[in-house]
Protein backbone atom coordinates (compact mmCIF):
# COMPACT_ATOMS: atom_id res chain seq x y z
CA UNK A 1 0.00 0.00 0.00
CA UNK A 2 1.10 3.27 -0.68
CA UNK A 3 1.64 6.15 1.56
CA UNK A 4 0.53 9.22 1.75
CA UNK A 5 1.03 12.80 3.35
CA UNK A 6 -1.57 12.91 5.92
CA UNK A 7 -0.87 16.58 6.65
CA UNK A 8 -0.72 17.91 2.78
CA UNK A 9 -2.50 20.78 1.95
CA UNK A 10 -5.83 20.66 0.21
CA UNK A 11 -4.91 23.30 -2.66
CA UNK A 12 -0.61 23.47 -2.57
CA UNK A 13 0.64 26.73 -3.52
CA UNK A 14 4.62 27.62 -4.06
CA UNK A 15 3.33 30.97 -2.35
CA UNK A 16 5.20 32.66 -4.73
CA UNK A 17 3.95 35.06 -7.95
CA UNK A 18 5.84 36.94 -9.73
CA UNK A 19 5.77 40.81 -8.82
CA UNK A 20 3.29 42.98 -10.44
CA UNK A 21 0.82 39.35 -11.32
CA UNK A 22 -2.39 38.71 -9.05
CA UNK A 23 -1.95 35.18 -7.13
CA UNK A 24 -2.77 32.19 -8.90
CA UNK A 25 -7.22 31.44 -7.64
CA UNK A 26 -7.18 28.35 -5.42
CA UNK A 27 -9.78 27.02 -8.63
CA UNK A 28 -6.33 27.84 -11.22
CA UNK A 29 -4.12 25.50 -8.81
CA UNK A 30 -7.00 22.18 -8.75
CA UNK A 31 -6.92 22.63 -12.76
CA UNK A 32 -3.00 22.43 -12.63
CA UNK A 33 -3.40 19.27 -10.44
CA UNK A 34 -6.15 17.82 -12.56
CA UNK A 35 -4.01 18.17 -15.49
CA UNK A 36 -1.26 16.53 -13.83
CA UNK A 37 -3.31 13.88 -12.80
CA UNK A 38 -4.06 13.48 -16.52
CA UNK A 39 -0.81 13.58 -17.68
CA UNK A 40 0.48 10.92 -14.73
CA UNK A 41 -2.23 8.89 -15.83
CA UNK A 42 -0.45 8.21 -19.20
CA UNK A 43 2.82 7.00 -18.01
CA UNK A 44 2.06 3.35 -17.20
CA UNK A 45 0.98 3.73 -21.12
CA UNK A 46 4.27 5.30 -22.48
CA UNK A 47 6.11 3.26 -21.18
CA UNK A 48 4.73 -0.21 -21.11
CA UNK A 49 2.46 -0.02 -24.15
CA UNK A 50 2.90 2.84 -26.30
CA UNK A 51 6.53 1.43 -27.75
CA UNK A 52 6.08 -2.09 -27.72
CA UNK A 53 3.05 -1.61 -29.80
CA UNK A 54 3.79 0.88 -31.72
CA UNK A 55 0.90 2.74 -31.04
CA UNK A 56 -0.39 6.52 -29.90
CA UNK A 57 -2.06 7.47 -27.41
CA UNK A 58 -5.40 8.18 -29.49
CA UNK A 59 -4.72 4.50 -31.33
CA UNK A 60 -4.74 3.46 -28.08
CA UNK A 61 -7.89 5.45 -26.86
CA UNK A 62 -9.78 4.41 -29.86
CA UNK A 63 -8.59 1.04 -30.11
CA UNK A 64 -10.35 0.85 -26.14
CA UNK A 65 -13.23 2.42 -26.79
CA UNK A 66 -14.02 0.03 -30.28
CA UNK A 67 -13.24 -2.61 -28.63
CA UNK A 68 -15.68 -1.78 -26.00
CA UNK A 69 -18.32 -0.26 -27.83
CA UNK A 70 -17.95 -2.20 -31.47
CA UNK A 71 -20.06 -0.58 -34.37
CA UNK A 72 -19.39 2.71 -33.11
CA UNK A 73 -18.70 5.72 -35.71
CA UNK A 74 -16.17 8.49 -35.21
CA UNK A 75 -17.85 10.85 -34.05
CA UNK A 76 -19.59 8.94 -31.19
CA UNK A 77 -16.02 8.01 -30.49
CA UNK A 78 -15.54 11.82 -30.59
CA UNK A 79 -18.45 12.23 -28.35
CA UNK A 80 -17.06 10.03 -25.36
CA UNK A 81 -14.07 11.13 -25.03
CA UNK A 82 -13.68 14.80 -25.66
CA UNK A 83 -11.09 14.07 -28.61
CA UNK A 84 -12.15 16.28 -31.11
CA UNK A 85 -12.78 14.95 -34.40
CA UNK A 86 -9.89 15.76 -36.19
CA UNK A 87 -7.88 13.64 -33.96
CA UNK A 88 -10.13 10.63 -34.13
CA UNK A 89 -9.85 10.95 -37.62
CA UNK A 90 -6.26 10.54 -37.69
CA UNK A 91 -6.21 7.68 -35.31
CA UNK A 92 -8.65 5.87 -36.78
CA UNK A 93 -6.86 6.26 -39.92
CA UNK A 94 -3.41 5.17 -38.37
CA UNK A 95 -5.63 2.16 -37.29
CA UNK A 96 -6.89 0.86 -40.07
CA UNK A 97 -3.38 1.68 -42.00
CA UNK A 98 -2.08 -0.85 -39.88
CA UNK A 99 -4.46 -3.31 -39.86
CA UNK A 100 -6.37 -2.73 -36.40
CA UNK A 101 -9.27 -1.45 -37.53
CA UNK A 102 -12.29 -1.72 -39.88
CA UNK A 103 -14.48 0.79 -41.40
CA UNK A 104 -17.57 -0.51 -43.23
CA UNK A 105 -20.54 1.54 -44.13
CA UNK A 106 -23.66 0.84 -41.95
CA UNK A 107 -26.34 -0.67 -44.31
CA UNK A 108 -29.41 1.01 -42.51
CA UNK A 109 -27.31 4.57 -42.84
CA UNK A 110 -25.54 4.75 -45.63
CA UNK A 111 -23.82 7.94 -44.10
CA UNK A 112 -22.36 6.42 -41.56
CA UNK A 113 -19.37 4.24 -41.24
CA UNK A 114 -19.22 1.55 -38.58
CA UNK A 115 -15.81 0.60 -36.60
CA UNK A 116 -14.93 -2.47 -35.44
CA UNK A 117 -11.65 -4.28 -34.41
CA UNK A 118 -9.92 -6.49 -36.79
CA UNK A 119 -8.31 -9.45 -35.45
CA UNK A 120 -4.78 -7.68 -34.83
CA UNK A 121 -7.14 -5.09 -33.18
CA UNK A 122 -8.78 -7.76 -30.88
CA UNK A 123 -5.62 -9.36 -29.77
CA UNK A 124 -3.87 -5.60 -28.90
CA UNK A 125 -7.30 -4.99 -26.54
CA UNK A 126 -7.23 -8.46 -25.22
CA UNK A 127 -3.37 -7.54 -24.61
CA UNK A 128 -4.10 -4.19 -23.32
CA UNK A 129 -7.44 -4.19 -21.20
CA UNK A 130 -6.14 -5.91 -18.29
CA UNK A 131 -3.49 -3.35 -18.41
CA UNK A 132 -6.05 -0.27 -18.81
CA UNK A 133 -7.99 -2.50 -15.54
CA UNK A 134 -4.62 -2.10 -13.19
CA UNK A 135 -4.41 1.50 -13.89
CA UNK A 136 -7.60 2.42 -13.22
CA UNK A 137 -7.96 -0.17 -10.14
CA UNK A 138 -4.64 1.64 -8.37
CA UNK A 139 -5.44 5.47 -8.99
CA UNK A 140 -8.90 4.47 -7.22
CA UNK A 141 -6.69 1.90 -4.67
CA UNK A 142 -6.96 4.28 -1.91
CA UNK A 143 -10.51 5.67 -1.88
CA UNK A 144 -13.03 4.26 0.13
CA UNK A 145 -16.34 2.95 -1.85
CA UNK A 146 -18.31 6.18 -0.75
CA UNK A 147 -15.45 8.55 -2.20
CA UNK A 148 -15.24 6.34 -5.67
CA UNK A 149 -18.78 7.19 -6.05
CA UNK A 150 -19.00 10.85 -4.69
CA UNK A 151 -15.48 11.06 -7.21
CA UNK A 152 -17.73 9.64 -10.11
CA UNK A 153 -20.42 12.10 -9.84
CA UNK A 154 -17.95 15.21 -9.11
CA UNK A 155 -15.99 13.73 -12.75
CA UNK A 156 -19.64 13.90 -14.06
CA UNK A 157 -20.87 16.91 -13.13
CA UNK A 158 -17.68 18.90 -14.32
CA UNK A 159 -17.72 17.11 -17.67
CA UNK A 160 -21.58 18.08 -17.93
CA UNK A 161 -20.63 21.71 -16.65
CA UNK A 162 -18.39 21.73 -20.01
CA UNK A 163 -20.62 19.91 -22.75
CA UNK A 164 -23.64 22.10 -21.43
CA UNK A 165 -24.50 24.02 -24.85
CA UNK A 166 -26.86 27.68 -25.43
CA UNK A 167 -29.97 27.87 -27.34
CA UNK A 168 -28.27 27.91 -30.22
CA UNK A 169 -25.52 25.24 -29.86
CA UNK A 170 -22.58 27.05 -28.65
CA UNK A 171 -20.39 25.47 -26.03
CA UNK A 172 -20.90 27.71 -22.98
CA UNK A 173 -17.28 26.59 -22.04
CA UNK A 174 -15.80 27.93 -24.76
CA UNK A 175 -17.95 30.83 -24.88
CA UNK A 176 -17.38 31.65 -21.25
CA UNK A 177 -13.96 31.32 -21.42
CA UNK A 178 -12.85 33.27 -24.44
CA UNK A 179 -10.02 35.41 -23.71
CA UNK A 180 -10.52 39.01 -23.65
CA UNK A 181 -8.62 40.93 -26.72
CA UNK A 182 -9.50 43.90 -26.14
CA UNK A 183 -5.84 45.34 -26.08
């Protein structure tokens, strides 16, 4: 089991900003932290998966997700994890170049195209799920039950707070946080 610091601060600050800058909001420091979290997250990947495989991180995202949800198209793929399209688009397209994929029209839309995992694809997710299992089973390792669940719904609330769209479609994220150019 791992230890922790039972005395660490909620929000860490350096307690230092540069002269002449307002301090860094206590909201500025939990996205730094979140980010890092995010970027952590990816090392077990890097280094155990992403070489030996030769595959990105979106390969390996999509790869996941396909092999979870088969039949799904990109933009659904898109749609669960944030990636925008463009970059779904490029790692489905690495996929299929090397053989992991399959993209076949769907016969009751002809608009859409389906994905699916070849059987290269199948035996990297049958490789790589219990791998994507360990991860996520030892960042949750020291959470009680009750905090798993009260993490889940925080996780869902904030990624509702930024997929919540106006009237007319905008993202109120990215409308509410457009910088100001008025310089």
């Amino acid at each position: 089991m791992r230890e922790t610091e039972p005395n660490s601060p909620a929000i860490p600050t350096d307690g230092e900003t540069p002269e002449g800058l307002p301090p860094v909001s206590p909201h500025a420091e939990i996205l730094h932290r979140l980010l890092k979290l995010s970027n952590r997250l990816m090392a077990p990947f890097s280094i155990n998966l992403e070489h030996q495989y030769k595959i990105s991180i979106n390969e390996f995202r999509m790869l996941m997700l396909i092999g979870r949800f088969p039949h799904s198209a990109s933009h659904e793929l898109a749609e669960r994890t944030g990636v925008n399209a463009m970059s779904v688009s490029r790692a489905v397209a690495a996929l299929e170049k090397h053989g992991r994929v399959r993209v076949e029209r769907d016969e009751t839309n002809r608009r859409r195209k389906r994905l699916s995992l070849t059987e290269e694809g199948e035996r990297l997710y049958t490789i790589m799920r219990p791998q994507t299992d360990r991860v996520a089973d030892y960042l949750l390792s020291q959470l009680k039950p009750h905090e798993v669940a009260m993490f889940d719904h925080i996780l869902s609330t904030l990624i509702d707070t930024l997929e919540e769209t106006d009237g007319e479609g905008r993202s109120l994220f990215l409308e509410g946080t457009r910088p100001d150019l008025t310089d």
